[in-house]
C-alpha atoms as a PDB file:
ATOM      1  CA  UNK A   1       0.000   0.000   0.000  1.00  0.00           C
ATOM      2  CA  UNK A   2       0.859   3.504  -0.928  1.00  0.00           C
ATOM      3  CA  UNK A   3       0.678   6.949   0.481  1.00  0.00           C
ATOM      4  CA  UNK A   4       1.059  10.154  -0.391  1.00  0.00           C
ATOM      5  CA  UNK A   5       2.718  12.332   1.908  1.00  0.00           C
ATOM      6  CA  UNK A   6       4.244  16.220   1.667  1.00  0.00           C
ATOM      7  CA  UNK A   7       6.486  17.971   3.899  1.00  0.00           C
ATOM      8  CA  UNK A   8       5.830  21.156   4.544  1.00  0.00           C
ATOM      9  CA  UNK A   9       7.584  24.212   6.531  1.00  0.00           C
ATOM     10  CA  UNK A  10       4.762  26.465   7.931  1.00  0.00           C
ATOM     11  CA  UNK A  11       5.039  29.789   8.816  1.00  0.00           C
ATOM     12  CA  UNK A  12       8.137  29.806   6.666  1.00  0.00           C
ATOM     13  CA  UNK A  13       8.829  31.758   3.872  1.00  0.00           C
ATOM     14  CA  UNK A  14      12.071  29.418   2.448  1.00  0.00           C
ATOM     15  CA  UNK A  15      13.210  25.988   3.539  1.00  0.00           C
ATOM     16  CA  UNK A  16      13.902  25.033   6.896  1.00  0.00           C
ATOM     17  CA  UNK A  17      12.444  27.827   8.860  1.00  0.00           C
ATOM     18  CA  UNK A  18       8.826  27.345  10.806  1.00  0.00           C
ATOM     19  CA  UNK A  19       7.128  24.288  11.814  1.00  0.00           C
ATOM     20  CA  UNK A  20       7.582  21.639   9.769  1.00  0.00           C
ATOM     21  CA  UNK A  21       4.156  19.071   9.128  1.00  0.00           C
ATOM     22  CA  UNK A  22       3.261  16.367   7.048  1.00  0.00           C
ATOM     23  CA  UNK A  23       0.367  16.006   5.398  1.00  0.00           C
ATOM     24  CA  UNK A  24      -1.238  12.910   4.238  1.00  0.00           C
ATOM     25  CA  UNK A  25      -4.014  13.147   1.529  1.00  0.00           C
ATOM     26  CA  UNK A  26      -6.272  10.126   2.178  1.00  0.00           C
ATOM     27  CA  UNK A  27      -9.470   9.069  -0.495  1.00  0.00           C
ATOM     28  CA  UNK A  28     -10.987   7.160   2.616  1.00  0.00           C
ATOM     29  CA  UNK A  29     -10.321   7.244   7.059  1.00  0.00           C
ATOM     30  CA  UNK A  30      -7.751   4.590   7.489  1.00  0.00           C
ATOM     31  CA  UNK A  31      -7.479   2.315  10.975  1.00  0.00           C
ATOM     32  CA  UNK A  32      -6.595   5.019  13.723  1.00  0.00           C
ATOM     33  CA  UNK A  33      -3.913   2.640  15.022  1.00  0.00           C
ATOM     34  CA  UNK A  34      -2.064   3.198  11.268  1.00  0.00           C
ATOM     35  CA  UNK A  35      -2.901   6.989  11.220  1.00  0.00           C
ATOM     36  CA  UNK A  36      -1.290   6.953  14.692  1.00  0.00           C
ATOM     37  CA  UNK A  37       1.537   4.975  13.739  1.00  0.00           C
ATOM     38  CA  UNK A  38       2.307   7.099  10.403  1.00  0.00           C
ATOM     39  CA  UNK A  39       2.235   9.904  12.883  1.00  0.00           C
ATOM     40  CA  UNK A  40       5.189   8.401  14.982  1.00  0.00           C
ATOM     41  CA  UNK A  41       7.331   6.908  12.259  1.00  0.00           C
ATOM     42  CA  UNK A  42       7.349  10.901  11.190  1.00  0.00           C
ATOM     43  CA  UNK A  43       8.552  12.096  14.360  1.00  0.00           C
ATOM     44  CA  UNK A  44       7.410  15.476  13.903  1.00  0.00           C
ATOM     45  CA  UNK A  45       5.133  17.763  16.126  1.00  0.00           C
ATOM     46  CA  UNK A  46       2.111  17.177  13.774  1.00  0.00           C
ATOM     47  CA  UNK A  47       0.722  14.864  11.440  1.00  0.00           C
ATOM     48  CA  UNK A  48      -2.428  15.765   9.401  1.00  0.00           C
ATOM     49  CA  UNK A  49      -4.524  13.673   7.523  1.00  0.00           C
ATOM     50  CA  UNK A  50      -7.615  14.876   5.300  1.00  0.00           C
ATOM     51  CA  UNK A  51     -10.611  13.275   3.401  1.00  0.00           C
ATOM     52  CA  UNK A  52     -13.227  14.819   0.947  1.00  0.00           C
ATOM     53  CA  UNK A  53     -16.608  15.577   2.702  1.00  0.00           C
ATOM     54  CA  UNK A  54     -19.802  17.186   1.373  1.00  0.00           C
ATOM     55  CA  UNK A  55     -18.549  20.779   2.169  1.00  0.00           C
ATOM     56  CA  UNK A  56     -15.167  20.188   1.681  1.00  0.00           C
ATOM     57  CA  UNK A  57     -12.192  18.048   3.652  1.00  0.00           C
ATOM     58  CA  UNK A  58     -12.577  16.299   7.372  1.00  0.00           C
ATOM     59  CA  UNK A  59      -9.106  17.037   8.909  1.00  0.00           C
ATOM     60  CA  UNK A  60      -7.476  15.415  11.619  1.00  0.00           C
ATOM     61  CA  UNK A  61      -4.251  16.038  13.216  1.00  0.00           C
ATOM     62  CA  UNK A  62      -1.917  13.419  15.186  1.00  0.00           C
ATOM     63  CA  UNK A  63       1.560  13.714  17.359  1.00  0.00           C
ATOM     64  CA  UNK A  64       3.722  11.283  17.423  1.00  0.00           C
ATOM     65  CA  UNK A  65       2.021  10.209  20.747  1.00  0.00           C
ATOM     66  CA  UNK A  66      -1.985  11.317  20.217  1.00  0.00           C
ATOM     67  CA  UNK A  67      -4.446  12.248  18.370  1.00  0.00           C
ATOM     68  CA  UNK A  68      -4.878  16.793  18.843  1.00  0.00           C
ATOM     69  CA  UNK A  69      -7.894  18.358  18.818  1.00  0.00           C
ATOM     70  CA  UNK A  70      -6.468  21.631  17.088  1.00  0.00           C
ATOM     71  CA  UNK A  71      -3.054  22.297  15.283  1.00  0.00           C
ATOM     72  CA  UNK A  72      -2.616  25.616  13.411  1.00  0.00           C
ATOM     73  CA  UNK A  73       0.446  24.847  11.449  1.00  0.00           C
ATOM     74  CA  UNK A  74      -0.242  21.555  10.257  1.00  0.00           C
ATOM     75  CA  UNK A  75      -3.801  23.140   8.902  1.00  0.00           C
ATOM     76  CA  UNK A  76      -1.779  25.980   7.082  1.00  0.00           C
ATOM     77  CA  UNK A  77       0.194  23.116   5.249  1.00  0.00           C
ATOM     78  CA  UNK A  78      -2.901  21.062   3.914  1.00  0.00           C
ATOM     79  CA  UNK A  79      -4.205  24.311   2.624  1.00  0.00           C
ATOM     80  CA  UNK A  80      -1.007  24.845   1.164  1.00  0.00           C
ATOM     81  CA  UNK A  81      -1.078  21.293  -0.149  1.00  0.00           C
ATOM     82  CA  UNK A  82      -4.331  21.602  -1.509  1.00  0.00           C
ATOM     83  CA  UNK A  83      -3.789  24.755  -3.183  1.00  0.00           C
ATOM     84  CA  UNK A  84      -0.407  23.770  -4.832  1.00  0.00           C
ATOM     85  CA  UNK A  85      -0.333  20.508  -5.482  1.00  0.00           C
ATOM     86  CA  UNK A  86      -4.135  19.127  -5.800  1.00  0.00           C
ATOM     87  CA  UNK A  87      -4.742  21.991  -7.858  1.00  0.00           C
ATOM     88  CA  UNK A  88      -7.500  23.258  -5.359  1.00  0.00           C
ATOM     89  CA  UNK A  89     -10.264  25.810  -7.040  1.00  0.00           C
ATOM     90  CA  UNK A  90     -11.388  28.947  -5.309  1.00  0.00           C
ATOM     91  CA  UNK A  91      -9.399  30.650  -2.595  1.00  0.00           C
ATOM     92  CA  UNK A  92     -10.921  29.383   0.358  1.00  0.00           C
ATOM     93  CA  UNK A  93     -10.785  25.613   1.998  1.00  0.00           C
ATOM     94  CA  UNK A  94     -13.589  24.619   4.693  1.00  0.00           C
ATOM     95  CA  UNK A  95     -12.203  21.867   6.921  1.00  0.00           C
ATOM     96  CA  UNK A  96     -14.601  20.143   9.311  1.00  0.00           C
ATOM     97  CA  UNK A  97     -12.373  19.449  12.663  1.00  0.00           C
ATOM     98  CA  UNK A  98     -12.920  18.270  16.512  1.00  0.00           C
ATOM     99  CA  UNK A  99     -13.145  21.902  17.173  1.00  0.00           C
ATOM    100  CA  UNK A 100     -15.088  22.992  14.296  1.00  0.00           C
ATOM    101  CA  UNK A 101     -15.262  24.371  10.964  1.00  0.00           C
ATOM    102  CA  UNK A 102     -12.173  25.843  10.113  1.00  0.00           C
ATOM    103  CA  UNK A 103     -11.598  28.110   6.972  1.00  0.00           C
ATOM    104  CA  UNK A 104      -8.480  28.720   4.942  1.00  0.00           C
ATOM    105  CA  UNK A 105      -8.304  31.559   2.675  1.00  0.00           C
ATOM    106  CA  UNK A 106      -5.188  32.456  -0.119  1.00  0.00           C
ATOM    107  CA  UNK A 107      -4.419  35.857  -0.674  1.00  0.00           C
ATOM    108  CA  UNK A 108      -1.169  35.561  -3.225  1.00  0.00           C
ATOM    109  CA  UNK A 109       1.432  33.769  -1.565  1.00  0.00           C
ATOM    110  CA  UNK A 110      -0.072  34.281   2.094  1.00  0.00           C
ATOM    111  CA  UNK A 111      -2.737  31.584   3.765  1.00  0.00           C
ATOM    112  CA  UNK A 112      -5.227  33.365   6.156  1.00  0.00           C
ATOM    113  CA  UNK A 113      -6.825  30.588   8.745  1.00  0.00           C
ATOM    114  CA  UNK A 114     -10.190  31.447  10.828  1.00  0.00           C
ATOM    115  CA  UNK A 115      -9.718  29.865  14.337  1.00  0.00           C
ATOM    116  CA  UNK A 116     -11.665  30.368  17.765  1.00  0.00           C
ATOM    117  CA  UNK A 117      -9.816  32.616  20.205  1.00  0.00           C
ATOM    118  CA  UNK A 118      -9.208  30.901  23.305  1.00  0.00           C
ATOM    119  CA  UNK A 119      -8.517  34.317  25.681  1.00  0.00           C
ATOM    120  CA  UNK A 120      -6.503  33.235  28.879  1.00  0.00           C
ATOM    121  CA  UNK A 121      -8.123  33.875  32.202  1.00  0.00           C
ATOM    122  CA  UNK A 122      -5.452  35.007  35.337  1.00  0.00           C
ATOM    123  CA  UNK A 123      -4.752  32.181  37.713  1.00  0.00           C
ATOM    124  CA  UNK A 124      -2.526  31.820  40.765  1.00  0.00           C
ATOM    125  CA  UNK A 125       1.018  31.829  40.181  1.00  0.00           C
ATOM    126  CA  UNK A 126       2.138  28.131  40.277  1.00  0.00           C
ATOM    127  CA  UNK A 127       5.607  27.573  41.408  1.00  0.00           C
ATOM    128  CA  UNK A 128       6.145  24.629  39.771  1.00  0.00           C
ATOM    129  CA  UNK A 129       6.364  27.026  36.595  1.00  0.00           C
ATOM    130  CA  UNK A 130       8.803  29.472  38.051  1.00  0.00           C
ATOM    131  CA  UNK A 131      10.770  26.430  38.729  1.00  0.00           C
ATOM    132  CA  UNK A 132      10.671  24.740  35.303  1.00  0.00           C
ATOM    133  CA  UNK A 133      11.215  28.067  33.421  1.00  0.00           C
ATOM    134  CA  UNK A 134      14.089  29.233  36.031  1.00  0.00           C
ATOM    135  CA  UNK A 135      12.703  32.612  36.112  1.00  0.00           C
ATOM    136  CA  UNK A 136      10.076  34.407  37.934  1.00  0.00           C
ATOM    137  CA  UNK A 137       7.215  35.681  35.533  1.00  0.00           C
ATOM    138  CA  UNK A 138       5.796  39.182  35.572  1.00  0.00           C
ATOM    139  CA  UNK A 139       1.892  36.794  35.219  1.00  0.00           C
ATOM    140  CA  UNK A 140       0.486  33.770  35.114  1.00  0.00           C
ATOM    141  CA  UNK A 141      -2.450  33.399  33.123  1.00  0.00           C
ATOM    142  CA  UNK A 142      -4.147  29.970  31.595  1.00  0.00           C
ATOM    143  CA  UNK A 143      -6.979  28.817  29.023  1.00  0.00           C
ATOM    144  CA  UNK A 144      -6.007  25.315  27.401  1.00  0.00           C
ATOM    145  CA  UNK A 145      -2.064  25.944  27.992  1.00  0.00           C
ATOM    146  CA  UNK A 146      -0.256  27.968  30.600  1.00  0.00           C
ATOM    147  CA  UNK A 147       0.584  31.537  29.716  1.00  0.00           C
ATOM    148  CA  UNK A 148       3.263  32.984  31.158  1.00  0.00           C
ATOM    149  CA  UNK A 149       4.533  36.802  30.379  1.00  0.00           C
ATOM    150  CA  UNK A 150       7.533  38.326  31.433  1.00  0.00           C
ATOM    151  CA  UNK A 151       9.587  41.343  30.794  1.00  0.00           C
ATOM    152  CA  UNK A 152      11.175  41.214  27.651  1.00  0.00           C
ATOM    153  CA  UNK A 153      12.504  39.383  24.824  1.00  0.00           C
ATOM    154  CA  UNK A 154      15.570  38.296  25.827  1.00  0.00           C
ATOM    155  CA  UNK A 155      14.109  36.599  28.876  1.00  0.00           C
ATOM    156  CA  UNK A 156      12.182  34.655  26.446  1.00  0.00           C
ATOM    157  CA  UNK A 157      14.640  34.026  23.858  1.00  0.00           C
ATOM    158  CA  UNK A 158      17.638  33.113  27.416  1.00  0.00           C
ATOM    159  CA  UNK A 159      14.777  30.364  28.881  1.00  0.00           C
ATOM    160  CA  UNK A 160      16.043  27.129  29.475  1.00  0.00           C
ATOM    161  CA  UNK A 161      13.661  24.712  30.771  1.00  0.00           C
ATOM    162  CA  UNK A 162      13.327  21.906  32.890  1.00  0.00           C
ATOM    163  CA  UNK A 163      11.528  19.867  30.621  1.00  0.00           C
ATOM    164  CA  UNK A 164      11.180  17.066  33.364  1.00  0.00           C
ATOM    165  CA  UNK A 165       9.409  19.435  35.276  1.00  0.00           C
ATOM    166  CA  UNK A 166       7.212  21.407  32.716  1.00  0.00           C
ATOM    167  CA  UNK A 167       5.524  17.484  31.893  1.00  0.00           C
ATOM    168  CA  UNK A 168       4.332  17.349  35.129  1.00  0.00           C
ATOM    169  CA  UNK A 169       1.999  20.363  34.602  1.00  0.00           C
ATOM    170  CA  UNK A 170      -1.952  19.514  34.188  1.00  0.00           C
ATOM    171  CA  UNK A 171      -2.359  21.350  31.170  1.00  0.00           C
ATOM    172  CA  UNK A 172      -1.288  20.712  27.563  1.00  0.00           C
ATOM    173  CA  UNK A 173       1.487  23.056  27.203  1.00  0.00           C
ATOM    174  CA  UNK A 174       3.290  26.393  28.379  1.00  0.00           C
ATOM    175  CA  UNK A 175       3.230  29.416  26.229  1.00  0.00           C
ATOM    176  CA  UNK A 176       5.893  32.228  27.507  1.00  0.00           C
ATOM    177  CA  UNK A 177       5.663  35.502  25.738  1.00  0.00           C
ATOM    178  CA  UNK A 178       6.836  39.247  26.116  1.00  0.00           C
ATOM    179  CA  UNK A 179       6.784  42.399  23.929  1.00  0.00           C
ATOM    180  CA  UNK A 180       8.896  42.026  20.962  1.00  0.00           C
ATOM    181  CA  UNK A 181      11.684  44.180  20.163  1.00  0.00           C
ATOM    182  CA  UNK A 182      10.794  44.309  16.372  1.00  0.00           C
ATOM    183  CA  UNK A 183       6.967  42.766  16.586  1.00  0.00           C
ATOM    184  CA  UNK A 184       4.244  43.287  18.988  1.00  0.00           C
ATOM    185  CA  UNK A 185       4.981  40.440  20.570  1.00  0.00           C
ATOM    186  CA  UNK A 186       7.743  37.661  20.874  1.00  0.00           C
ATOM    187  CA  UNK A 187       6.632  33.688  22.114  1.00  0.00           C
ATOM    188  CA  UNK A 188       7.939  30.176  22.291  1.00  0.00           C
ATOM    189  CA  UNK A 189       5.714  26.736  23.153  1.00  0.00           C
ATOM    190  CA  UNK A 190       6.685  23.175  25.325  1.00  0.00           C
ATOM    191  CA  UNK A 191       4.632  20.227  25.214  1.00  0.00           C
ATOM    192  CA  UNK A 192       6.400  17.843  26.480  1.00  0.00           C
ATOM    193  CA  UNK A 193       2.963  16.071  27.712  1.00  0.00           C
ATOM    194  CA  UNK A 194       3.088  15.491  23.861  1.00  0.00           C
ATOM    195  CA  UNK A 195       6.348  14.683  23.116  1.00  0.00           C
ATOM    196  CA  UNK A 196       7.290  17.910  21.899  1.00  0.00           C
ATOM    197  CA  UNK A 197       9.493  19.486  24.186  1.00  0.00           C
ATOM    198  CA  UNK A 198       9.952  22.579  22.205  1.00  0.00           C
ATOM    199  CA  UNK A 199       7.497  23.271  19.661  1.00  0.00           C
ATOM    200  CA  UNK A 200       8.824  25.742  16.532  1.00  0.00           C
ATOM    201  CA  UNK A 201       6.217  27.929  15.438  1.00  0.00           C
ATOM    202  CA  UNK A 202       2.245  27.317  17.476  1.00  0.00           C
ATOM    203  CA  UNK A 203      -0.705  28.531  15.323  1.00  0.00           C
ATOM    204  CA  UNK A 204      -2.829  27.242  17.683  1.00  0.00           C
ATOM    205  CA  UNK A 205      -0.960  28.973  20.464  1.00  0.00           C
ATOM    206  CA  UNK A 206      -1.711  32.261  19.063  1.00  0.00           C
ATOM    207  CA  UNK A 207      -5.507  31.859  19.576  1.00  0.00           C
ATOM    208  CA  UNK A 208      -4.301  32.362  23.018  1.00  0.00           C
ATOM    209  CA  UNK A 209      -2.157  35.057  22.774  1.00  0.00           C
ATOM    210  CA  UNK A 210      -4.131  37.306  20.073  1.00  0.00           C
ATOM    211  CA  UNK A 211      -6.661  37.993  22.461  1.00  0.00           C
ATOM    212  CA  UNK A 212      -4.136  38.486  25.316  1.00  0.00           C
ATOM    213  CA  UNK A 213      -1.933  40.878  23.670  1.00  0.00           C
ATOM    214  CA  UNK A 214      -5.133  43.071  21.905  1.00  0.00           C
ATOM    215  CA  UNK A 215      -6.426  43.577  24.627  1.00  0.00           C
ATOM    216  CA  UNK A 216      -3.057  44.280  26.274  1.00  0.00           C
ATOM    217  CA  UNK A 217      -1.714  46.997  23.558  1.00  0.00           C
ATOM    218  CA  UNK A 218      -5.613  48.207  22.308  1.00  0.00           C
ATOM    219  CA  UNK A 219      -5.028  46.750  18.947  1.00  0.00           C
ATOM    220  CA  UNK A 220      -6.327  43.863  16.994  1.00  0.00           C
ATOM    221  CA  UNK A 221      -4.002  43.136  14.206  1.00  0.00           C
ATOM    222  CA  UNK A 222      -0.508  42.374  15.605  1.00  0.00           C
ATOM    223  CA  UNK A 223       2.507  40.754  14.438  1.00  0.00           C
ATOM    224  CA  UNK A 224       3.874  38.034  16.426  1.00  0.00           C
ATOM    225  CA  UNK A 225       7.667  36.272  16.147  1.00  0.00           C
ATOM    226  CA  UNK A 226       8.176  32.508  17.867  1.00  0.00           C
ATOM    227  CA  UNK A 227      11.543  32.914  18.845  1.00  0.00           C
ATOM    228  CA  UNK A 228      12.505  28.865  18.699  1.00  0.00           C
ATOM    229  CA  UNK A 229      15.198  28.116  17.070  1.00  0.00           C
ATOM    230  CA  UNK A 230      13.849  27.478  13.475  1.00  0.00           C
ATOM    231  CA  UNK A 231      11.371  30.515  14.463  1.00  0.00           C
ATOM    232  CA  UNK A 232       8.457  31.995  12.509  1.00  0.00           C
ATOM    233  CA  UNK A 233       6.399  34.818  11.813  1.00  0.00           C
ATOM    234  CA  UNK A 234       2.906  35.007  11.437  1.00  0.00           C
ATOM    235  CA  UNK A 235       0.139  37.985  11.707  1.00  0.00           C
ATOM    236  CA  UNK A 236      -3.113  37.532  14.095  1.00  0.00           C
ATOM    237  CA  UNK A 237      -6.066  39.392  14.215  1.00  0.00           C
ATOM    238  CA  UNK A 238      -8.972  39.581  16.644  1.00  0.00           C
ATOM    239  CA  UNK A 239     -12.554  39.280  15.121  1.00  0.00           C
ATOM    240  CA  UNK A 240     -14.943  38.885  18.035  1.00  0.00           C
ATOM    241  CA  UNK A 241     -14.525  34.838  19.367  1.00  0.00           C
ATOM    242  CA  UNK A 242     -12.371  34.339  16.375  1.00  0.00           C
ATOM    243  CA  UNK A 243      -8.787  34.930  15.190  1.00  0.00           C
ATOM    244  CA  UNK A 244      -7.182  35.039  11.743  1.00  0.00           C
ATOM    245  CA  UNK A 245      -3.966  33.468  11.655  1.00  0.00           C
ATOM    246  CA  UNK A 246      -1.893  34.094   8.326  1.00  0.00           C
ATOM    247  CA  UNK A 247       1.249  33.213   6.819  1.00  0.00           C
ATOM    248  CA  UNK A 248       3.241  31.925   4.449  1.00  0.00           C
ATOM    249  CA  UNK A 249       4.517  27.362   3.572  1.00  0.00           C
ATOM    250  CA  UNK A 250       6.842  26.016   1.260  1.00  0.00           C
ATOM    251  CA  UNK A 251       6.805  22.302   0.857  1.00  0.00           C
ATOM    252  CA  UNK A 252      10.337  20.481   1.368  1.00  0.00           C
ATOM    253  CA  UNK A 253       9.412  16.951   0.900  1.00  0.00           C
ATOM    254  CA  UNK A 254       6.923  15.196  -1.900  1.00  0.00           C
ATOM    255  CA  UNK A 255       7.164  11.003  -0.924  1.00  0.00           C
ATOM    256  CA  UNK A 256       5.056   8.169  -0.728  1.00  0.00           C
ATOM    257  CA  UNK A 257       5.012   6.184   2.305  1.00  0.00           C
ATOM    258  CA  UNK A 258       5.117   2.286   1.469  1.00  0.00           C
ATOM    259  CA  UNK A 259       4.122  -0.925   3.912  1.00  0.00           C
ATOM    260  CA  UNK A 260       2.133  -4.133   3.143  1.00  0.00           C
ATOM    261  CA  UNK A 261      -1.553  -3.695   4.130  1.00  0.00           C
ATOM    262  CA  UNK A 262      -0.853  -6.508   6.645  1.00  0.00           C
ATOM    263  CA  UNK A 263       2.120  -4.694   8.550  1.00  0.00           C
ATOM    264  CA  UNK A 264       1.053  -4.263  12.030  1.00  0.00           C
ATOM    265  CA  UNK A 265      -0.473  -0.554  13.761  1.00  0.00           C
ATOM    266  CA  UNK A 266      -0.126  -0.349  17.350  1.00  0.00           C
ATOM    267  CA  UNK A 267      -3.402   1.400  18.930  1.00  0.00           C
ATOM    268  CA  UNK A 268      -4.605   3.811  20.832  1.00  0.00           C
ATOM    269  CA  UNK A 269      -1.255   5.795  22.457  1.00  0.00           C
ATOM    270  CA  UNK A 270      -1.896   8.392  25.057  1.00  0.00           C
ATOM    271  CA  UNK A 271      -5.585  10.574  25.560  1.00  0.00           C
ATOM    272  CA  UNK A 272      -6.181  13.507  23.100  1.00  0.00           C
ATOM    273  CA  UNK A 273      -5.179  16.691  24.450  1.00  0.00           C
ATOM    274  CA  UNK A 274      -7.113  19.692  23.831  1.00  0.00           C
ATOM    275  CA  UNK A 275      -4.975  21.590  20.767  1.00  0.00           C
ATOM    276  CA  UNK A 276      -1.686  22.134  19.297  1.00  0.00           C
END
């Protein structure tokens, strides 16, 4: 058996920069246990696989350990796929998702996605983060992940986790941001609950920290830098519950992945988490 699989850098704007994804194109759902598997024998933060459906594609994303409920770069490469290698018509891509319908839209050589905003609410400060992180944070806020802020850039960019530590936390991941020296705002992401200790560029993440930072500066259409070290850009805007991620993909990798139908899928693999 055959399948056709792309590589593509997200939020990148040449080669090896961004988040890299795969993306499977798939004519019907395969056995979970083989999407799952696929997923690990990638290694990368995110795996997506798509079907037609009446109003468009069914998307799904998988880590190398689960199954996600939301992944923002992985859905800006299967647009990217779809527009420039399936030959795609239109400008715009619905995806049906666990969290919804999800639209893509291509403006020239830049993908706009529609997400929900997840705003952070404040919570009390939990040690164990100031521990992890090995610095003291200005705030502690949380929604799916943690959100931590502190006082500039370079106490972003100089963090050096614990990543031991940060996997003991009871939420999916830890989002640490400040003001940005040349953007509005400067970010990385760990989820090492997912196997991804350090995660390059987070679209998802962002539905997080749109909302945070407009409401923090007074504007809604910021520019945003993950400082990892591939590191991306991408531009957010709040609309009401929703925020439009955009940015640019280049695909790195066209392949087919080969096994015999009978080669063996292990199943299930840890609980979904919430979004990545």
């Amino acid at each position: 058996m055959k399948i056709r699989q792309y590589q593509v850098d997200a939020f990148a704007t040449r080669a090896f920069e961004g988040n890299p994804a795969a993306v499977c194109p798939l004519e019907r759902w395969l056995d979970d246990g083989l999407l799952q598997a696929i997923a690990e024998e990638n290694n990368l933060a995110e795996t997506a696989f798509f079907v037609p459906s009446d109003t468009g594609f069914r998307l799904r994303w998988f880590t190398p350990a689960s199954e996600v409920d939301l992944c923002g770069h992985a859905t800006l490469a299967t647009a990217h796929v779809l527009f420039e290698h399936l030959g795609h018509p239109g400008q715009a891509i619905t995806f049906e998702t666990r969290s919804g319908t999800l639209t893509v839209k291509r403006t020239g050589d830049v993908l706009e996605m529609d997400f929900p905003a997840r705003p952070p609410t404040p919570c009390a400060s939990v040690e164990l983060l100031a521990r992890a992180l090995g610095r003291q944070p200005l705030e502690v806020l949380r929604a799916d992940d943690y959100l931590v802020v502190f006082d500039s850039e370079a106490a972003v960019r100089g963090i050096r986790p614990d990543f031991s530590l940060l996997g003991t936390l009871d939420l999916r991941g830890v989002i640490i941001t400040a003001l940005g020296s040349s953007d509005d705002f400067v970010s990385r992401f760990f989820a090492p609950r997912l196997g991804i200790p350090e995660d390059p560029v987070t679209g998802s993440a962002h539905c997080t920290l749109a909302p945070y930072w407009a409401s923090r500066l007074g504007k809604r259409r910021l520019s945003a830098r993950q400082v990892s070290k591939r590191g991306g850009s991408l531009t957010c805007e709040l609309k009401g519950d929703r925020v439009l991620l955009s940015g640019a993909a280049v695909t790195v990798i066209d392949a087919e992945i080969t096994f015999q139908a009978g080669d063996p899928s292990p199943q299930g693999g840890s609980a979904p988490s919430s979004m990545l």
